[in-house]
N, C-alpha and C. Protein backbone atom coordinates (compact mmCIF):
# COMPACT_ATOMS: atom_id res chain seq x y z
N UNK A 1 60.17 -117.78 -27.84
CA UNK A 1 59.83 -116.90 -26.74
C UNK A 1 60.70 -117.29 -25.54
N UNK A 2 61.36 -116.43 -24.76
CA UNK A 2 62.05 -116.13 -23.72
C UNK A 2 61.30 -116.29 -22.64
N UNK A 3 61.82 -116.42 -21.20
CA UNK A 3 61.90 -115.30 -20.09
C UNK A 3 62.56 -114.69 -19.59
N UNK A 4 62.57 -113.68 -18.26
CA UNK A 4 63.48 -112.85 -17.85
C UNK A 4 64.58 -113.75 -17.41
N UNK A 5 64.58 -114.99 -17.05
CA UNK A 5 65.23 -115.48 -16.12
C UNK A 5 66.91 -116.36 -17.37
N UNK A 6 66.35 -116.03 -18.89
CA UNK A 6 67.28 -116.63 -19.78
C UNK A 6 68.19 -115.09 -20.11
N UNK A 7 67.58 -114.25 -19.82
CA UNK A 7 68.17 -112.65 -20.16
C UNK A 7 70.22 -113.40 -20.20
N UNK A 8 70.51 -112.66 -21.10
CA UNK A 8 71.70 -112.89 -20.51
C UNK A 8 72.31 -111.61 -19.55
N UNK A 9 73.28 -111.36 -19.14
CA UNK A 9 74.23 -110.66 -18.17
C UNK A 9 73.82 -108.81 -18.76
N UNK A 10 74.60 -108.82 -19.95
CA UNK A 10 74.66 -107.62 -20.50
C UNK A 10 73.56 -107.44 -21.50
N UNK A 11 73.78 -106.41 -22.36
CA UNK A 11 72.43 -105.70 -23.27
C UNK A 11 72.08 -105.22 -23.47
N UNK A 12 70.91 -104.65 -24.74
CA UNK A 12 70.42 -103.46 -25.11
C UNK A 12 68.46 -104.18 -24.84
N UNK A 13 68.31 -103.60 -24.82
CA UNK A 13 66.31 -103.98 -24.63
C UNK A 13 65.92 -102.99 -25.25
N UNK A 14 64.40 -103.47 -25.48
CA UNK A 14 62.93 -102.31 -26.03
C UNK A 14 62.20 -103.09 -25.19
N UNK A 15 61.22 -102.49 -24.21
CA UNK A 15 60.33 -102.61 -23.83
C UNK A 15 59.45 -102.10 -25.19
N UNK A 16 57.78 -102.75 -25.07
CA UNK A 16 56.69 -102.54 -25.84
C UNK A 16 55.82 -102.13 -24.81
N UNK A 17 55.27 -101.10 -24.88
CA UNK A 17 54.65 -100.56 -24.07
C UNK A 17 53.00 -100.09 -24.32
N UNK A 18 52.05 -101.08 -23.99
CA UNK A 18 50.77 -100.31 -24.21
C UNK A 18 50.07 -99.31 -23.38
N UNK A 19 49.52 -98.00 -23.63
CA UNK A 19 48.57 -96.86 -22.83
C UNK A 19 47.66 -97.15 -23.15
N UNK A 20 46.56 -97.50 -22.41
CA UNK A 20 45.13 -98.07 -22.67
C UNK A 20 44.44 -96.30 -22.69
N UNK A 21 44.93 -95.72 -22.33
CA UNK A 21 43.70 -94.46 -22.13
C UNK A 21 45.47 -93.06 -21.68
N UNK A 22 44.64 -92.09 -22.54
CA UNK A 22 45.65 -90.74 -22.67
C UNK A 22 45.78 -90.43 -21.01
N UNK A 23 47.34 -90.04 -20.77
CA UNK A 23 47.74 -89.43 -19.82
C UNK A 23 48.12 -88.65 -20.05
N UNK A 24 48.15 -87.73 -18.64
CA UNK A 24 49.27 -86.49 -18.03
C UNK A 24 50.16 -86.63 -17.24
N UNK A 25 51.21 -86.77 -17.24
CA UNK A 25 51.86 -87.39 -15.83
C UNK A 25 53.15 -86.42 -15.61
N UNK A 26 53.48 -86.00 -14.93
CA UNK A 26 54.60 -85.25 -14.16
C UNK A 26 56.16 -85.93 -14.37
N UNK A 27 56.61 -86.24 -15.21
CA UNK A 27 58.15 -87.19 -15.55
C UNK A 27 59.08 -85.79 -15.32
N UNK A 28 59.51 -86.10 -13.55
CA UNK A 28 60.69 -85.56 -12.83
C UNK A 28 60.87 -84.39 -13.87
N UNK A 29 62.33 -83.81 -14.04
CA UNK A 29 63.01 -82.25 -14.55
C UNK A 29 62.30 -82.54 -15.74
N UNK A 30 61.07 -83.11 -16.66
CA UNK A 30 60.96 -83.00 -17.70
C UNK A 30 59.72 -82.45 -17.82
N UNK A 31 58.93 -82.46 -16.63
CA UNK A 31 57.60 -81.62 -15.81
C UNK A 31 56.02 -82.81 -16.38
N UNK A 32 55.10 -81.82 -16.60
CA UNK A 32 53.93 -82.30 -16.82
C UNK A 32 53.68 -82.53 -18.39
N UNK A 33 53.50 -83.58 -18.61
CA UNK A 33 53.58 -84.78 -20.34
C UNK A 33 52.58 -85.11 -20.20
N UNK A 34 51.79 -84.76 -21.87
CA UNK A 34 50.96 -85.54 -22.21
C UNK A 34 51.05 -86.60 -23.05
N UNK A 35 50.76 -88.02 -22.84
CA UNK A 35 51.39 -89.23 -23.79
C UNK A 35 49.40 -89.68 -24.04
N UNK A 36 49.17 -89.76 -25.24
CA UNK A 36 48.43 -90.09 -25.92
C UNK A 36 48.27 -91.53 -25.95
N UNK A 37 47.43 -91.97 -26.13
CA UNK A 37 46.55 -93.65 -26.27
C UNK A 37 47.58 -94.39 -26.64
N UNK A 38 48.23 -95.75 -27.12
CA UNK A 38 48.45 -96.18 -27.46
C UNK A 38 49.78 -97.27 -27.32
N UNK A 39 50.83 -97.29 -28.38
CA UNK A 39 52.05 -98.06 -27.94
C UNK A 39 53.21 -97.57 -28.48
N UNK A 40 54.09 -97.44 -27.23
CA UNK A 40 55.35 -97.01 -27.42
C UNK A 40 56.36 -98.07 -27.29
N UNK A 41 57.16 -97.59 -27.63
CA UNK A 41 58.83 -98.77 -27.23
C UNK A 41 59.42 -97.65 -26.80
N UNK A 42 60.67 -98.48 -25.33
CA UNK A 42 61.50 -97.59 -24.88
C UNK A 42 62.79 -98.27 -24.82
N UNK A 43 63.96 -97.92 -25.47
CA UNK A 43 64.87 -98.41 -25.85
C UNK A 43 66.59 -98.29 -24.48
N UNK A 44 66.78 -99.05 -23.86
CA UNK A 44 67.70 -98.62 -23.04
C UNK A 44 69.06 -99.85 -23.29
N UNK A 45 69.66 -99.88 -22.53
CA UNK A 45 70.74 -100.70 -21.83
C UNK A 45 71.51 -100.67 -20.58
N UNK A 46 71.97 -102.44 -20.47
CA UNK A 46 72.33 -102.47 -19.13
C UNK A 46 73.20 -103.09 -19.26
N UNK A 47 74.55 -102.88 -18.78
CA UNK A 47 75.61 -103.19 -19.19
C UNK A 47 76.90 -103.68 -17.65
N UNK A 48 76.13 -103.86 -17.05
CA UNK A 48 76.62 -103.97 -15.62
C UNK A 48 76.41 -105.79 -15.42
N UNK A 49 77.16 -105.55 -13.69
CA UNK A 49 76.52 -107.06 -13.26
C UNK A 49 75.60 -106.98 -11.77
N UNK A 50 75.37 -107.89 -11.67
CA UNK A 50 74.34 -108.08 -10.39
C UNK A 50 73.16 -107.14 -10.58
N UNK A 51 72.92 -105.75 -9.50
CA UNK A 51 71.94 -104.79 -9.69
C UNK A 51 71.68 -104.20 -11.09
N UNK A 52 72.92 -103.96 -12.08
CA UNK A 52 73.08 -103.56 -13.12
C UNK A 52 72.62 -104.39 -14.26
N UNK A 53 72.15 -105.38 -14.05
CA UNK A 53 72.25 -106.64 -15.00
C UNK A 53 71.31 -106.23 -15.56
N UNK A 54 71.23 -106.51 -17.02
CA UNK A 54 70.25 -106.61 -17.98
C UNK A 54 68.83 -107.57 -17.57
N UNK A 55 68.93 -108.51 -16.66
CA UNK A 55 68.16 -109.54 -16.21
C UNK A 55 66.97 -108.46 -14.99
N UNK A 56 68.02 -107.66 -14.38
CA UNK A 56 67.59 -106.81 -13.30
C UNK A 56 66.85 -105.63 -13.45
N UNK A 57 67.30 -104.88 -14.73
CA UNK A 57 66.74 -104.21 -15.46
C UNK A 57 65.59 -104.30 -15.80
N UNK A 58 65.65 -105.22 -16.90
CA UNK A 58 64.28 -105.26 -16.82
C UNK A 58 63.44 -105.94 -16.08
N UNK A 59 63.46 -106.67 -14.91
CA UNK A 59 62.72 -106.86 -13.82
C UNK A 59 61.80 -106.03 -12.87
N UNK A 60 63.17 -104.64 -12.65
CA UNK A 60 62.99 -103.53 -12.49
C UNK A 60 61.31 -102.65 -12.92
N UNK A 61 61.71 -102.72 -14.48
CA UNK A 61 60.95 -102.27 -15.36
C UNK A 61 59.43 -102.67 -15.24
N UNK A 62 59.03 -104.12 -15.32
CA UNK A 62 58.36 -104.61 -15.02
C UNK A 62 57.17 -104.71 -13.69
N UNK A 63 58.12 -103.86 -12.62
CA UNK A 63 57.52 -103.64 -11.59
C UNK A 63 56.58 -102.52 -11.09
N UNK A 64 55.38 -102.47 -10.64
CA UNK A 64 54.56 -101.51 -10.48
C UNK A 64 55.05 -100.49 -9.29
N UNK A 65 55.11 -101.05 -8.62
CA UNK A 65 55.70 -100.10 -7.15
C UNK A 65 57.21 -100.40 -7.18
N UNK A 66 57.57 -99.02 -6.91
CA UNK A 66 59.19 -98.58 -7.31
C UNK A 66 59.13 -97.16 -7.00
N UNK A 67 60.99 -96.93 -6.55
CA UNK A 67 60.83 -95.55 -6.61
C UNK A 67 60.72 -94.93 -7.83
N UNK A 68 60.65 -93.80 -8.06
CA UNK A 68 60.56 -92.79 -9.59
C UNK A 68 61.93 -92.81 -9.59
N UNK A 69 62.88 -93.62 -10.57
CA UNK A 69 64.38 -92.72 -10.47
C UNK A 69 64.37 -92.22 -12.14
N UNK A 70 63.92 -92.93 -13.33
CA UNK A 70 64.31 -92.69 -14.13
C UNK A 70 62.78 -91.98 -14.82
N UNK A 71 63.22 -91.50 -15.72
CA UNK A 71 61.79 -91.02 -16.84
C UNK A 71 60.78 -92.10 -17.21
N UNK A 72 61.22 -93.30 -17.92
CA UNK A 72 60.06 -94.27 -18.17
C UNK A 72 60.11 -94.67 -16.54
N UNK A 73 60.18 -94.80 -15.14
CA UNK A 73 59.41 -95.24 -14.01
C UNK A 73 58.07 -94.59 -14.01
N UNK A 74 57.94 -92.96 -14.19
CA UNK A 74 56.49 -92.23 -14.60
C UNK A 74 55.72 -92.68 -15.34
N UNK A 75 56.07 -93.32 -16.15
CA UNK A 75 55.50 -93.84 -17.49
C UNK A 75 54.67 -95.26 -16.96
N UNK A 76 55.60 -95.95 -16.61
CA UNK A 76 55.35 -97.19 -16.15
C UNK A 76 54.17 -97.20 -14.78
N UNK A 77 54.29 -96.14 -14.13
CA UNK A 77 53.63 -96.22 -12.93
C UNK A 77 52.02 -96.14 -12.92
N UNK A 78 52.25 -95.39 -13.98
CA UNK A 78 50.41 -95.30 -14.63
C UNK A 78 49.64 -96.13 -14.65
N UNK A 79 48.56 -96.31 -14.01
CA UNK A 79 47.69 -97.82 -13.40
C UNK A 79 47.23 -97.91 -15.19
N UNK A 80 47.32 -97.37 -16.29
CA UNK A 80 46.62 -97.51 -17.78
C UNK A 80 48.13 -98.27 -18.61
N UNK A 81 49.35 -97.98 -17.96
CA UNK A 81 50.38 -98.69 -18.90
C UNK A 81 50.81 -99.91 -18.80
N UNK A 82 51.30 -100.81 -19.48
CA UNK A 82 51.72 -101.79 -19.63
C UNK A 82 52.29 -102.30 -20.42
N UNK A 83 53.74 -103.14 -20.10
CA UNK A 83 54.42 -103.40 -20.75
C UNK A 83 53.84 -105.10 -21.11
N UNK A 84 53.91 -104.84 -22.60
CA UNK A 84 53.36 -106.18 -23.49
C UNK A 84 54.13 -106.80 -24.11
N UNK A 85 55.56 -106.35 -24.39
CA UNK A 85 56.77 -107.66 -24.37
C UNK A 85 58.45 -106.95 -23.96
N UNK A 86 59.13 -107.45 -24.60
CA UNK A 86 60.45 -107.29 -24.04
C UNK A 86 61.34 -107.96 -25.28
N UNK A 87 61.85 -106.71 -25.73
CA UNK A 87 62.62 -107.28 -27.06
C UNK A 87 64.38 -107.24 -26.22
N UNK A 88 65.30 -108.15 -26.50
CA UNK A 88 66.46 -107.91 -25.60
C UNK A 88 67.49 -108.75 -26.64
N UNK A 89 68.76 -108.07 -26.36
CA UNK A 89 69.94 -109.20 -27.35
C UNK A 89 71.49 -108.71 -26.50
N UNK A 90 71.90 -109.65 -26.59
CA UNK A 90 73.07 -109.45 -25.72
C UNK A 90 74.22 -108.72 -26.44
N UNK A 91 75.06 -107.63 -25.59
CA UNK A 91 75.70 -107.10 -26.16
C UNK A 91 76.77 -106.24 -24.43
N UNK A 92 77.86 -106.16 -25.44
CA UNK A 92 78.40 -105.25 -23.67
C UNK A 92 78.92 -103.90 -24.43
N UNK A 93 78.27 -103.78 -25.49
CA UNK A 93 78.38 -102.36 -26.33
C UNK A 93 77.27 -101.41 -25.86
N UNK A 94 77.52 -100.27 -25.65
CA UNK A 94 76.49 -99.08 -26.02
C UNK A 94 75.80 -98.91 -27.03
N UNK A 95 74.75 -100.02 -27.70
CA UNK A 95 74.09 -99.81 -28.85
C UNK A 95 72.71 -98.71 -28.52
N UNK A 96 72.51 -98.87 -27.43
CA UNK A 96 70.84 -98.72 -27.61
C UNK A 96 70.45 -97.15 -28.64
N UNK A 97 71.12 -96.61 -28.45
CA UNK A 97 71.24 -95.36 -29.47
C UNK A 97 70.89 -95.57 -30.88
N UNK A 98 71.79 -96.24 -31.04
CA UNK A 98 71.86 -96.93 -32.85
C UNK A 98 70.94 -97.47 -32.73
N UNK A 99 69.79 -98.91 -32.42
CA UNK A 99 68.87 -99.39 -32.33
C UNK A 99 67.48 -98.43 -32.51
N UNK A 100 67.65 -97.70 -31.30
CA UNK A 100 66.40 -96.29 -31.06
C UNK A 100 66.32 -96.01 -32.29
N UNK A 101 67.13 -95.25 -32.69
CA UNK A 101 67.02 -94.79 -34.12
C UNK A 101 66.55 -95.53 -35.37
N UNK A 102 67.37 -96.42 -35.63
CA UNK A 102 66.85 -96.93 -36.40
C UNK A 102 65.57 -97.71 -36.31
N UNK A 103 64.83 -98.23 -35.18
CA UNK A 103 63.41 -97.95 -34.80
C UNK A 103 62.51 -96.79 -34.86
N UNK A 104 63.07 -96.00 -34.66
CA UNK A 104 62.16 -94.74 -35.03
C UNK A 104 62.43 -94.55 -36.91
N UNK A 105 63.09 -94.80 -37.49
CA UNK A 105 63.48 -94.83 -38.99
C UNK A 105 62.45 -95.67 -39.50
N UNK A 106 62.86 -97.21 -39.05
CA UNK A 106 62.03 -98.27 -40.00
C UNK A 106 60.52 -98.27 -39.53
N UNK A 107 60.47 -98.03 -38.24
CA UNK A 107 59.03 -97.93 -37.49
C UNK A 107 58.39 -96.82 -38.17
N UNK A 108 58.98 -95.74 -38.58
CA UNK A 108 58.26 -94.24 -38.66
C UNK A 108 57.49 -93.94 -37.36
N UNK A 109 58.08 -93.77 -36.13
CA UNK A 109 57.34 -93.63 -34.78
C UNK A 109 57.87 -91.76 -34.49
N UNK A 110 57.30 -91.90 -33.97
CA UNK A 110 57.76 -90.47 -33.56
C UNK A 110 58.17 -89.94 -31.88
N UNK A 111 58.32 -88.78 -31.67
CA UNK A 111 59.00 -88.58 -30.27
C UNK A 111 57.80 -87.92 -29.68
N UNK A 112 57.25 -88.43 -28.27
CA UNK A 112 56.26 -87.88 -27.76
C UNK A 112 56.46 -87.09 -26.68
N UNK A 113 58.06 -86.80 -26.24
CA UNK A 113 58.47 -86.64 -25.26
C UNK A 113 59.95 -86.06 -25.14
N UNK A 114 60.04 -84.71 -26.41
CA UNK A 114 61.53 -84.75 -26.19
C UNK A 114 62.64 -84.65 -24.56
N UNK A 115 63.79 -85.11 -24.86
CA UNK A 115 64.00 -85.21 -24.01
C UNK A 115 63.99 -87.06 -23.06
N UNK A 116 63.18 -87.69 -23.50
CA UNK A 116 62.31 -88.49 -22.50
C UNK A 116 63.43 -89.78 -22.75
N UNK A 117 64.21 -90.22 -21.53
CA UNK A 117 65.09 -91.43 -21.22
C UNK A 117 66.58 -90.93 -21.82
N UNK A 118 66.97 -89.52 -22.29
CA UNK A 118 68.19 -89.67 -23.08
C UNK A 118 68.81 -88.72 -22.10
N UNK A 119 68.75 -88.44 -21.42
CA UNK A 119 69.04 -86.86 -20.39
C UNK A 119 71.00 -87.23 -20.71
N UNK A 120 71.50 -88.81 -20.63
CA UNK A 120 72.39 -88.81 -20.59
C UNK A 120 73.35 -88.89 -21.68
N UNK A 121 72.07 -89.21 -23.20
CA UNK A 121 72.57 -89.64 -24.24
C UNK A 121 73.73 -88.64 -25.32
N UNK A 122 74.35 -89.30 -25.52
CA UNK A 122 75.90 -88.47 -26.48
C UNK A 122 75.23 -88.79 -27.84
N UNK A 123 74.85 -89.27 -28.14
CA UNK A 123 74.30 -89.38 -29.39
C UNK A 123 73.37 -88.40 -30.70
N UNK A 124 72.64 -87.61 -29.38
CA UNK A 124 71.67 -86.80 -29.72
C UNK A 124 70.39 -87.09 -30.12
N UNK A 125 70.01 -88.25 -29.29
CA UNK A 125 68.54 -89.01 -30.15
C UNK A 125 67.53 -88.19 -30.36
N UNK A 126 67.59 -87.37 -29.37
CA UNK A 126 66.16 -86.56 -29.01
C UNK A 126 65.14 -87.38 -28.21
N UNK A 127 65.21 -88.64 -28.34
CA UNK A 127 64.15 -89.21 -26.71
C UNK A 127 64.32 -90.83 -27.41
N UNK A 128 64.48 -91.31 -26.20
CA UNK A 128 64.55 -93.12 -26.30
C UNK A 128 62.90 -93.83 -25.81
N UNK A 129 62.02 -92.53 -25.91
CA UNK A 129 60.30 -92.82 -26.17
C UNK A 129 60.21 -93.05 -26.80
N UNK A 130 59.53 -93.45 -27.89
CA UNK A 130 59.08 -93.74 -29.47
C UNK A 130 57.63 -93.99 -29.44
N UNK A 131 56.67 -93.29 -30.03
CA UNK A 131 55.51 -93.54 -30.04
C UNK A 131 55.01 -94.03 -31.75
N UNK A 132 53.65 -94.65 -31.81
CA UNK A 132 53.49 -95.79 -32.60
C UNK A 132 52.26 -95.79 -33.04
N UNK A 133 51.38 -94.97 -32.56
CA UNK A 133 49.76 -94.73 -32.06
C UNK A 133 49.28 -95.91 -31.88
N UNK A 134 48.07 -96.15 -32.87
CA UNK A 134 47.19 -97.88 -31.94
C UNK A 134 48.05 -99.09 -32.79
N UNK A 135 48.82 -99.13 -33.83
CA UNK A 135 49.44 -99.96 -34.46
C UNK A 135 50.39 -100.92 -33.32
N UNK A 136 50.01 -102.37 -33.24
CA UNK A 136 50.51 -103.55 -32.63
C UNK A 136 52.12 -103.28 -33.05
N UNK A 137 53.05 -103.49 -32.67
CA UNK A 137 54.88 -103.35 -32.79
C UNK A 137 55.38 -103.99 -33.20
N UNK A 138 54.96 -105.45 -31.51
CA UNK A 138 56.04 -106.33 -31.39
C UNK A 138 56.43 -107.20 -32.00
N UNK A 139 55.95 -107.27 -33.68
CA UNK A 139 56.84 -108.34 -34.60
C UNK A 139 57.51 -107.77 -35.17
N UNK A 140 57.25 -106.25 -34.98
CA UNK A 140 58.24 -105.54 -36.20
C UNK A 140 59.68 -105.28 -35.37
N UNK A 141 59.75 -104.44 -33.89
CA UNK A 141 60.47 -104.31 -33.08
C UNK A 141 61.69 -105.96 -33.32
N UNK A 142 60.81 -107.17 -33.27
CA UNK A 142 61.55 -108.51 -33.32
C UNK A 142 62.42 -108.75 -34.24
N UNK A 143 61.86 -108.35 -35.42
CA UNK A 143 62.62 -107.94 -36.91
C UNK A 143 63.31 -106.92 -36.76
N UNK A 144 63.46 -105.80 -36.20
CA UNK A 144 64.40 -104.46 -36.60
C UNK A 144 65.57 -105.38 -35.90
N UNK A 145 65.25 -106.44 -34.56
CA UNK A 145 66.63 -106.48 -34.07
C UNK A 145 67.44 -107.65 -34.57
N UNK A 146 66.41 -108.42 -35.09
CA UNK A 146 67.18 -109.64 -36.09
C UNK A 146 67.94 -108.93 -37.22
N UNK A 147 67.37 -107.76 -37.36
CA UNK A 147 68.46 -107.45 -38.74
C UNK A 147 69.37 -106.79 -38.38
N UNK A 148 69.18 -105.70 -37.40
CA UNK A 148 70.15 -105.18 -37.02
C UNK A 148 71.61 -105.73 -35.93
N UNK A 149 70.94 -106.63 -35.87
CA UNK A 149 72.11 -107.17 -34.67
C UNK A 149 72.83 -108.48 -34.86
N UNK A 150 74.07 -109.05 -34.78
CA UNK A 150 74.47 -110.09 -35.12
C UNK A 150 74.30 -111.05 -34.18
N UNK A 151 73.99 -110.78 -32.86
CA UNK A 151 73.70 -111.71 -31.76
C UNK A 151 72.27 -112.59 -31.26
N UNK A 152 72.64 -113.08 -30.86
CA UNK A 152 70.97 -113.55 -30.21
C UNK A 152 70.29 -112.88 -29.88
N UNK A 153 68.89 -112.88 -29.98
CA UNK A 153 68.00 -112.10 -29.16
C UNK A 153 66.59 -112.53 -28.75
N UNK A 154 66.22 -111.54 -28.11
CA UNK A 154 65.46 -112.65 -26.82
C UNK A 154 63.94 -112.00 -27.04
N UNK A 155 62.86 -112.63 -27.24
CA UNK A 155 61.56 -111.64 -27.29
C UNK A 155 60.75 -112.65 -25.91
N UNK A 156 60.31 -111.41 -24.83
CA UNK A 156 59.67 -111.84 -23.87
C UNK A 156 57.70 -111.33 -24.17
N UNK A 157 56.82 -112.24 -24.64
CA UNK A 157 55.69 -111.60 -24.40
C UNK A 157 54.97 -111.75 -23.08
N UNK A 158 54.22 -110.71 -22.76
CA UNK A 158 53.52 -110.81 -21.84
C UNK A 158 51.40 -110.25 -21.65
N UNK A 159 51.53 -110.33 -23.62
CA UNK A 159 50.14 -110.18 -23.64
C UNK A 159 49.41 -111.00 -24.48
């Protein structure tokens, strides 16, 4: 087990994300979403330094009060969500695409939110949400990235 503070520089992450109780929430140009009970992973990267840092990122993430800039900040802001670990591995590639996917493959998770974190994605994921219903993740998430990835990687829990 990690903390934020070993993150390295660059990276791909999954947040694990628990909803204790069904929302509606308003996520910016993507309007009013309903996200159902349970646990999602949200798959991004940060590939920058300083503000950009993978370390910062998810710090970011982690934080309750913030502005709304991205789709999971809505998500996150919900006094019912919480993030319950932090899967991360260093990389200064654009994986998180390839990862998502193949999390939604080996997971069998589904999209609760098309659209939701990819607005910018070339890939065509259809949403870097992944929902999971009440099924616990974060050993499997730990395993998709040990296999999939040749680098280190970092699991932060926080429940």
């Amino acid at each position: 087990m990690s903390s934020i503070e070993t993150l390295p520089t660059k990276g791909i992450y999954t947040l694990i994300i628990f909803l204790s109780e069904e929302a509606r929430l308003n996520v910016g140009k993507l309007g009013l979403q309903k996200f159902p009970r349970g646990y999602y992973t949200y798959t991004g990267s940060a590939l920058g330094k300083g503000a950009t840092s993978l370390k910062r990122r998810v710090s970011r993430h982690l934080r309750k009060r913030k502005r709304n800039l991205w789709h999971i900040d809505f998500l996150l802001a919900d006094k019912n969500a919480t993030v319950t670990a932090v899967v991360a591995a260093e990389t200064s590639k654009k994986l998180e695409c390839n990862m998502n996917r193949y999390i939604k493959r080996e997971g069998k998770a589904n999209f609760p939110v098309k659209g939701f974190g990819s607005s910018d994605c070339k890939e065509n994921c259809g949403s870097h949400l992944l929902y999971f219903g009440e099924e616990e993740i974060k050993s499997k998430i730990a395993i998709f990235y040990s296999k999939r990835l040749v680098s280190k990687f970092f699991t932060i829990d926080f429940g």
